[in-house]
N, C-alpha and C. Protein backbone atom coordinates (compact mmCIF):
# COMPACT_ATOMS: atom_id res chain seq x y z
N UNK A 1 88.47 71.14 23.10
CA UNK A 1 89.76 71.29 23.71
C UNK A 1 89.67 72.28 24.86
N UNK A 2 90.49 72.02 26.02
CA UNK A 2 90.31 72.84 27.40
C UNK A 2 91.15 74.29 26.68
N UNK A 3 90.26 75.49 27.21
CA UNK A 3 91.65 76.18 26.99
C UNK A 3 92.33 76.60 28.31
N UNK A 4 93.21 76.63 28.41
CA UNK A 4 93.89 77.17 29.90
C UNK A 4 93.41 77.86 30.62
N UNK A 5 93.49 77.82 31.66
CA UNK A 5 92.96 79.46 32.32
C UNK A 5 94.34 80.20 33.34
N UNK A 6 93.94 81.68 33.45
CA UNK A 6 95.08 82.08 33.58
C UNK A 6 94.89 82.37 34.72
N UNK A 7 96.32 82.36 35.64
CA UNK A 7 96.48 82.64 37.02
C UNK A 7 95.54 83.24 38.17
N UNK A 8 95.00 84.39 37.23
CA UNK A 8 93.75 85.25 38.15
C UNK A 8 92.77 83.92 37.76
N UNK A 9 92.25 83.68 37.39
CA UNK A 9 91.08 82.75 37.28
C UNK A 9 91.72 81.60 38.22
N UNK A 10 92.62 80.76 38.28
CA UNK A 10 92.65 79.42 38.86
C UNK A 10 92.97 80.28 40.39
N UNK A 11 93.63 81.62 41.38
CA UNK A 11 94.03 81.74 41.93
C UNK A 11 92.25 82.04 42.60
N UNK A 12 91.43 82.70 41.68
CA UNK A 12 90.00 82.86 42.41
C UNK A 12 89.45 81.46 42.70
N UNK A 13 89.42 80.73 41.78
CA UNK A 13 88.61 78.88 42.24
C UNK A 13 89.81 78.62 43.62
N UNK A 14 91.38 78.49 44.18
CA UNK A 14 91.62 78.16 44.55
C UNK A 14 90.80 78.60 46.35
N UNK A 15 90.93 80.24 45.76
CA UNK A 15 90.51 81.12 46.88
C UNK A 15 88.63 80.64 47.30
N UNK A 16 87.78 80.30 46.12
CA UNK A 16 87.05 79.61 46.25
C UNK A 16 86.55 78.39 47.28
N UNK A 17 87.66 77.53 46.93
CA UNK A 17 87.48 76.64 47.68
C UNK A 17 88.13 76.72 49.46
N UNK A 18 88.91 77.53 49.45
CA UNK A 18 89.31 77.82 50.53
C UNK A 18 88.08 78.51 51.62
N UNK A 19 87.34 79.06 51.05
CA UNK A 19 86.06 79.93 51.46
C UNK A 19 85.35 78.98 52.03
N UNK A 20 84.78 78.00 51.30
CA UNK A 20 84.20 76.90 51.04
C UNK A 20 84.68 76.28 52.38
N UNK A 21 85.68 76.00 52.59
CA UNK A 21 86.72 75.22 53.51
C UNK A 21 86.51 76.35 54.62
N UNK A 22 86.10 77.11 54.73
CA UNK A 22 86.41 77.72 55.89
C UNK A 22 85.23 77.99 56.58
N UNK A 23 84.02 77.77 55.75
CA UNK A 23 82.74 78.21 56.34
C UNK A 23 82.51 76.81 56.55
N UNK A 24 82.69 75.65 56.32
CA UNK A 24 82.39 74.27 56.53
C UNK A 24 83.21 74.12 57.75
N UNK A 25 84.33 74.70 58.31
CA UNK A 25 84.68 74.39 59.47
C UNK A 25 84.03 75.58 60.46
N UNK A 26 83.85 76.80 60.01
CA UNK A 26 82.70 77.74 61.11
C UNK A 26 81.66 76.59 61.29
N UNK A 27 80.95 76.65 60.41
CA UNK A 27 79.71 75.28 60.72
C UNK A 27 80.01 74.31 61.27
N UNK A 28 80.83 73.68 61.88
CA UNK A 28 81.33 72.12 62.24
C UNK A 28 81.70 73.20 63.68
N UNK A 29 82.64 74.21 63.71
CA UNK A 29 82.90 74.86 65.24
C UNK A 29 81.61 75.45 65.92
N UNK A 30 80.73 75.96 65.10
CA UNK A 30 79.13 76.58 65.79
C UNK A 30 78.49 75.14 66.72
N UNK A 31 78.41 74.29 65.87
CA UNK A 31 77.49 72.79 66.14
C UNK A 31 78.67 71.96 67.15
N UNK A 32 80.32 72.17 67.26
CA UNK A 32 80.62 71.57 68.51
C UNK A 32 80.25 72.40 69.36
N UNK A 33 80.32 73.97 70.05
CA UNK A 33 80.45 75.33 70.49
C UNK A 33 79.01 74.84 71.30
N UNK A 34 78.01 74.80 70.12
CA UNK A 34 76.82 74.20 70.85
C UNK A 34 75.96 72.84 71.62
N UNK A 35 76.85 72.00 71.13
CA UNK A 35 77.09 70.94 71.80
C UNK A 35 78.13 70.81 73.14
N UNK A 36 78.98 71.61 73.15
CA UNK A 36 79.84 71.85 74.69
C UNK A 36 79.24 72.66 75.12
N UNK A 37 78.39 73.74 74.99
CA UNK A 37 77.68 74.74 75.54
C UNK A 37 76.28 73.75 76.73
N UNK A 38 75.89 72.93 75.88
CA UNK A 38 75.03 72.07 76.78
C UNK A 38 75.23 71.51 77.51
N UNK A 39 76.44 70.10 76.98
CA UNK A 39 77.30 69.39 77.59
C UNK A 39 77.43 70.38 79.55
N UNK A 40 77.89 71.47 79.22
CA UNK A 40 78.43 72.48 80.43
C UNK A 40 77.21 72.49 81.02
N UNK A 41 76.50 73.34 80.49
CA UNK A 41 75.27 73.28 81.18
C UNK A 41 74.57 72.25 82.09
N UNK A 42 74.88 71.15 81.54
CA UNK A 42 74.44 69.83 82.11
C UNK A 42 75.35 69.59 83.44
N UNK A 43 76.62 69.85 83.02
CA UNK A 43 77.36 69.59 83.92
C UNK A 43 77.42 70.34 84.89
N UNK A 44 77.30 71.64 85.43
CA UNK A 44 76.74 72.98 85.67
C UNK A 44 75.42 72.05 86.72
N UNK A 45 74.53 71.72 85.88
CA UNK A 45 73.57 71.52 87.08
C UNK A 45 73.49 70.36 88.09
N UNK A 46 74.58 69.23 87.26
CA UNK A 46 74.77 68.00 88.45
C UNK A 46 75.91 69.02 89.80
N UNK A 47 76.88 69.53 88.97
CA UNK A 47 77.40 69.93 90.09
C UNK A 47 76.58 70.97 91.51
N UNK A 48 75.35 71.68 90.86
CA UNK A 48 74.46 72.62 91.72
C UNK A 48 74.01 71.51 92.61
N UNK A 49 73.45 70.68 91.74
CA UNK A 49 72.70 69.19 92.67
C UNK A 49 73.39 68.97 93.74
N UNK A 50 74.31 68.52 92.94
CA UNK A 50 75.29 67.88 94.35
C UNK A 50 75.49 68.66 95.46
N UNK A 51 75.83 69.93 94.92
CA UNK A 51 76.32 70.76 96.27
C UNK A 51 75.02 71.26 97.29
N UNK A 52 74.03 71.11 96.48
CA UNK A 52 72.71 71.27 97.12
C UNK A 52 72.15 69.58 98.50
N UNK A 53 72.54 69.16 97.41
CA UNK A 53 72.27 67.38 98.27
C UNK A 53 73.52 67.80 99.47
N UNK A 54 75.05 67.71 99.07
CA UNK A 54 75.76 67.97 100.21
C UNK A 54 75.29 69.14 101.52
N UNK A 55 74.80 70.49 101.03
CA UNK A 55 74.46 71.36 102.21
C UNK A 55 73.02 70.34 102.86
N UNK A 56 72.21 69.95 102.13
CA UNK A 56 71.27 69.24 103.22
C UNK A 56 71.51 67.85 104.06
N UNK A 57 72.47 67.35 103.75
CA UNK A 57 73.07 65.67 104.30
C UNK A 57 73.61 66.52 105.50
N UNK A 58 74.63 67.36 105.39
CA UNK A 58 75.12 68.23 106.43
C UNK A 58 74.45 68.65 107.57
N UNK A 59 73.15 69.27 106.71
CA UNK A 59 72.25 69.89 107.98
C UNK A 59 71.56 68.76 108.66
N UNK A 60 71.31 67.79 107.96
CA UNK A 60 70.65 66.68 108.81
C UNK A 60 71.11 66.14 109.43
N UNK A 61 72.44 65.44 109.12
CA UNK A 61 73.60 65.07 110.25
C UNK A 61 73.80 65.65 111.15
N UNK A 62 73.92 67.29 111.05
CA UNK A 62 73.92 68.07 112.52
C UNK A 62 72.65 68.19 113.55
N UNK A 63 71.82 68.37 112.53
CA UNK A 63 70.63 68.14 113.36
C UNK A 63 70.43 67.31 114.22
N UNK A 64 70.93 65.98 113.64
CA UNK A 64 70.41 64.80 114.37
C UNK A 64 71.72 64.50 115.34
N UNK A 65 72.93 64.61 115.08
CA UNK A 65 73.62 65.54 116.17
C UNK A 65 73.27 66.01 117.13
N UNK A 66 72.93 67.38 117.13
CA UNK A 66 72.44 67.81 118.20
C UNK A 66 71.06 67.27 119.24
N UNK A 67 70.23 66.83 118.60
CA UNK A 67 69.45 65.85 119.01
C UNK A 67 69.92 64.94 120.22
N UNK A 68 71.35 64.59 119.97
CA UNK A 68 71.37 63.43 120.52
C UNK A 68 72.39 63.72 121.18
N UNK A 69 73.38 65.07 121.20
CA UNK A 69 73.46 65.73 122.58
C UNK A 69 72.37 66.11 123.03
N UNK A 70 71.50 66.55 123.41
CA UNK A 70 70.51 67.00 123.60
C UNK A 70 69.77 65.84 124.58
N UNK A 71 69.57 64.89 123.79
CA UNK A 71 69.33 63.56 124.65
C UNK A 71 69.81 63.14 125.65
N UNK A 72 71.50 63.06 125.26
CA UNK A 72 71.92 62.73 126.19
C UNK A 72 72.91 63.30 126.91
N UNK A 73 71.78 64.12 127.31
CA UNK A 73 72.58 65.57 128.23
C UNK A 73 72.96 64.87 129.75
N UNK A 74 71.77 64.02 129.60
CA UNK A 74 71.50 63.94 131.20
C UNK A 74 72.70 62.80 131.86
N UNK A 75 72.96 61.58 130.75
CA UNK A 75 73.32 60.48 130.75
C UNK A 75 74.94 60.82 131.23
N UNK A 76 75.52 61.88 132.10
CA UNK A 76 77.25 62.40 132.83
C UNK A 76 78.23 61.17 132.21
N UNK A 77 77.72 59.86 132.49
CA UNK A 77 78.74 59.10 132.34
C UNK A 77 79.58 58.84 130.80
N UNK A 78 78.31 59.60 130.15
CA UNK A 78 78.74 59.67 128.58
C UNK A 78 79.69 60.62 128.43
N UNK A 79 81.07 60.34 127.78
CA UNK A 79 81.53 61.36 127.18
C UNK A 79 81.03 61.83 126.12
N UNK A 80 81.05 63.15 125.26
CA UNK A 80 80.31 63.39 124.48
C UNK A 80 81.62 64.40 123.93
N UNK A 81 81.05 64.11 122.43
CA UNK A 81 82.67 64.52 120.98
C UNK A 81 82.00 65.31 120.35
N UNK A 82 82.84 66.66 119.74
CA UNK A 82 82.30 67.16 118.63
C UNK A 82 81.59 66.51 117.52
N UNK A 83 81.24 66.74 116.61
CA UNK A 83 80.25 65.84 115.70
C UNK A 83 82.01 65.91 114.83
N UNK A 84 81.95 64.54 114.46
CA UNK A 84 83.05 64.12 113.83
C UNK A 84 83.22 64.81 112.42
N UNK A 85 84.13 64.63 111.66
CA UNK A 85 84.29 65.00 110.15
C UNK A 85 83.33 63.91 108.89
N UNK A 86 83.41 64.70 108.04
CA UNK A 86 82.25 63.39 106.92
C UNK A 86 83.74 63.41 106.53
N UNK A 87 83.63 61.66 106.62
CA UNK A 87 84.16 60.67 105.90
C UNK A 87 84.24 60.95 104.09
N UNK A 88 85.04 61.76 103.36
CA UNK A 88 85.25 62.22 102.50
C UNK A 88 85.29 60.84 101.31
N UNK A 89 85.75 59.68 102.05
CA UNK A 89 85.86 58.41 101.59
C UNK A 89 84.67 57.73 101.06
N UNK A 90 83.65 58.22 101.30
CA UNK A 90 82.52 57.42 101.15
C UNK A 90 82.10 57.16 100.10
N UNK A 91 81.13 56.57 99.54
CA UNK A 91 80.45 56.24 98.57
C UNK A 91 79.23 57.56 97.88
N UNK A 92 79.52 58.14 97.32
CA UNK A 92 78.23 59.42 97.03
C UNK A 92 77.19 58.43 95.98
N UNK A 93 77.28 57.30 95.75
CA UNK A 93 76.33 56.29 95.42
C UNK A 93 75.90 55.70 96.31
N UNK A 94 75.91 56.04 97.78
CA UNK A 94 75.32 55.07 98.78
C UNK A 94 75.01 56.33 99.67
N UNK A 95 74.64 57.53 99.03
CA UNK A 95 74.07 58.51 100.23
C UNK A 95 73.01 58.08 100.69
N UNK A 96 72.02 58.21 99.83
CA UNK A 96 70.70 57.71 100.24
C UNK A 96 70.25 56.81 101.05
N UNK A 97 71.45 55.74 101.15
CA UNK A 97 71.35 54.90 102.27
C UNK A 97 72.13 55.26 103.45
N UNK A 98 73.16 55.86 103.50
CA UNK A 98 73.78 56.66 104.74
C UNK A 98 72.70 57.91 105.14
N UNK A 99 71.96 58.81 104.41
CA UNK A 99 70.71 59.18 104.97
C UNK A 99 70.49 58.62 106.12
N UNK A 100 69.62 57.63 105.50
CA UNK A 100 68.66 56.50 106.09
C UNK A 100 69.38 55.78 107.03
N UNK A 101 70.23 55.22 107.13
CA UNK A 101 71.46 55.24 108.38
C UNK A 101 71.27 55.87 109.72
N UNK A 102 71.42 57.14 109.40
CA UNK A 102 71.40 58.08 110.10
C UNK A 102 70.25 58.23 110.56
N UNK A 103 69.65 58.45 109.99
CA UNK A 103 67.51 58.31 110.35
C UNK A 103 67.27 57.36 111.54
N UNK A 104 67.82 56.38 110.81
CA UNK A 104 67.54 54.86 111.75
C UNK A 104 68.19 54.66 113.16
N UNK A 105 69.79 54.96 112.98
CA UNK A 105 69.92 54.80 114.35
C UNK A 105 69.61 55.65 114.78
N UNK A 106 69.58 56.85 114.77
CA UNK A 106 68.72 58.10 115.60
C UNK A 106 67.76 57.63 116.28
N UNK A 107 66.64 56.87 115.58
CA UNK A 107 65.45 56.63 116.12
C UNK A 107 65.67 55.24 117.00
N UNK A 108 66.52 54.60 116.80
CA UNK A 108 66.82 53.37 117.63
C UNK A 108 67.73 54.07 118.90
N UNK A 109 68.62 55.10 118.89
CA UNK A 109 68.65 55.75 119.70
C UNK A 109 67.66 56.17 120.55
N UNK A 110 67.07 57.11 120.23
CA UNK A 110 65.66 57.39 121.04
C UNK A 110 65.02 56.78 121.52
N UNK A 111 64.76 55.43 120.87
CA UNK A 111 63.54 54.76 121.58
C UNK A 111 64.57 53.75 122.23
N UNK A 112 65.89 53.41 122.37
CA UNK A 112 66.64 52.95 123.85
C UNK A 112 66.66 53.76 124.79
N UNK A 113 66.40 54.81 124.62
CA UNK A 113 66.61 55.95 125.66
C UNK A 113 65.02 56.03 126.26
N UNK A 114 64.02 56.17 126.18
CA UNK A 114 62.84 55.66 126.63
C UNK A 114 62.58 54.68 126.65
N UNK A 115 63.03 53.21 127.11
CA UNK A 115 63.01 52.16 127.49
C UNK A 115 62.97 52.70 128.96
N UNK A 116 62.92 51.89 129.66
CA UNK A 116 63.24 51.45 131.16
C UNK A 116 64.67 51.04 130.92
N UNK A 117 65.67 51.72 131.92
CA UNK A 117 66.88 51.14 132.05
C UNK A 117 67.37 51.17 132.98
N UNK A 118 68.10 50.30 133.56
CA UNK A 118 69.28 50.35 134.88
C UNK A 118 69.34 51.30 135.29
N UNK A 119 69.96 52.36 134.36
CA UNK A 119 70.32 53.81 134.63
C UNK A 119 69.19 54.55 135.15
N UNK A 120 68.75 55.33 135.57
CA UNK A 120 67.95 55.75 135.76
C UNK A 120 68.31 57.75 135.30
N UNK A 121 67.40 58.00 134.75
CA UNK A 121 67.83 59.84 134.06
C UNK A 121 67.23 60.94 135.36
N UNK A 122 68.08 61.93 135.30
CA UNK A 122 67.61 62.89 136.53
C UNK A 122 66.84 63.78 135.71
């Protein structure tokens, strides 16, 4: 036969399990804590990336910019514009090919400009 137990006894098992209950959710908050801790981290370094990829797309665009004032210093009849704004619109999945864009007509620039032309450069 059970014998009863009295208040202090069932109020310690209740307090028991509450313990129980409370270190099982420390453990479940440590292991998310450390799982968003990475998560961040991760996220933390695409954003460094990026802003790293953005300062060099920048410098190359200006570069090649100036280049091509530079080129075509001589050519008067050209008007010539500040280097425009980046297109905020763009695709940041199609840098690598706007790079290369940029690369390309540059150099198709250049080598129209050392052709033989009508114009003739002073």
């Amino acid at each position: 036969m059970n014998e009863p137990i009295s208040a202090t006894e069932r109020y310690k098992e209740i307090a028991g399990w509450v313990d129980e209950a409370v270190e099982r959710m420390r453990e479940q908050d440590n292991e998310k804590v450390a799982e968003l801790t990475e998560r961040l981290t991760a996220a933390q370094r695409l954003v460094d990336e990026a802003a790293a990829r953005e300062r060099a797309t920048k410098a190359g665009v200006r570069t090649h910019w100036e280049a091509v004032v530079k080129e075509l210093y001589h050519e008067r009849w050209l008007m010539m514009t500040p280097l425009p704004r980046a297109d905020l619109s763009a695709s940041h999945q199609k840098l690598n090919h706007y790079d290369a864009e940029v690369g390309r007509t540059y150099d198709d620039l250049t080598d129209a400009l050392r052709k033989k032309s009508i114009i003739t450069r002073r």
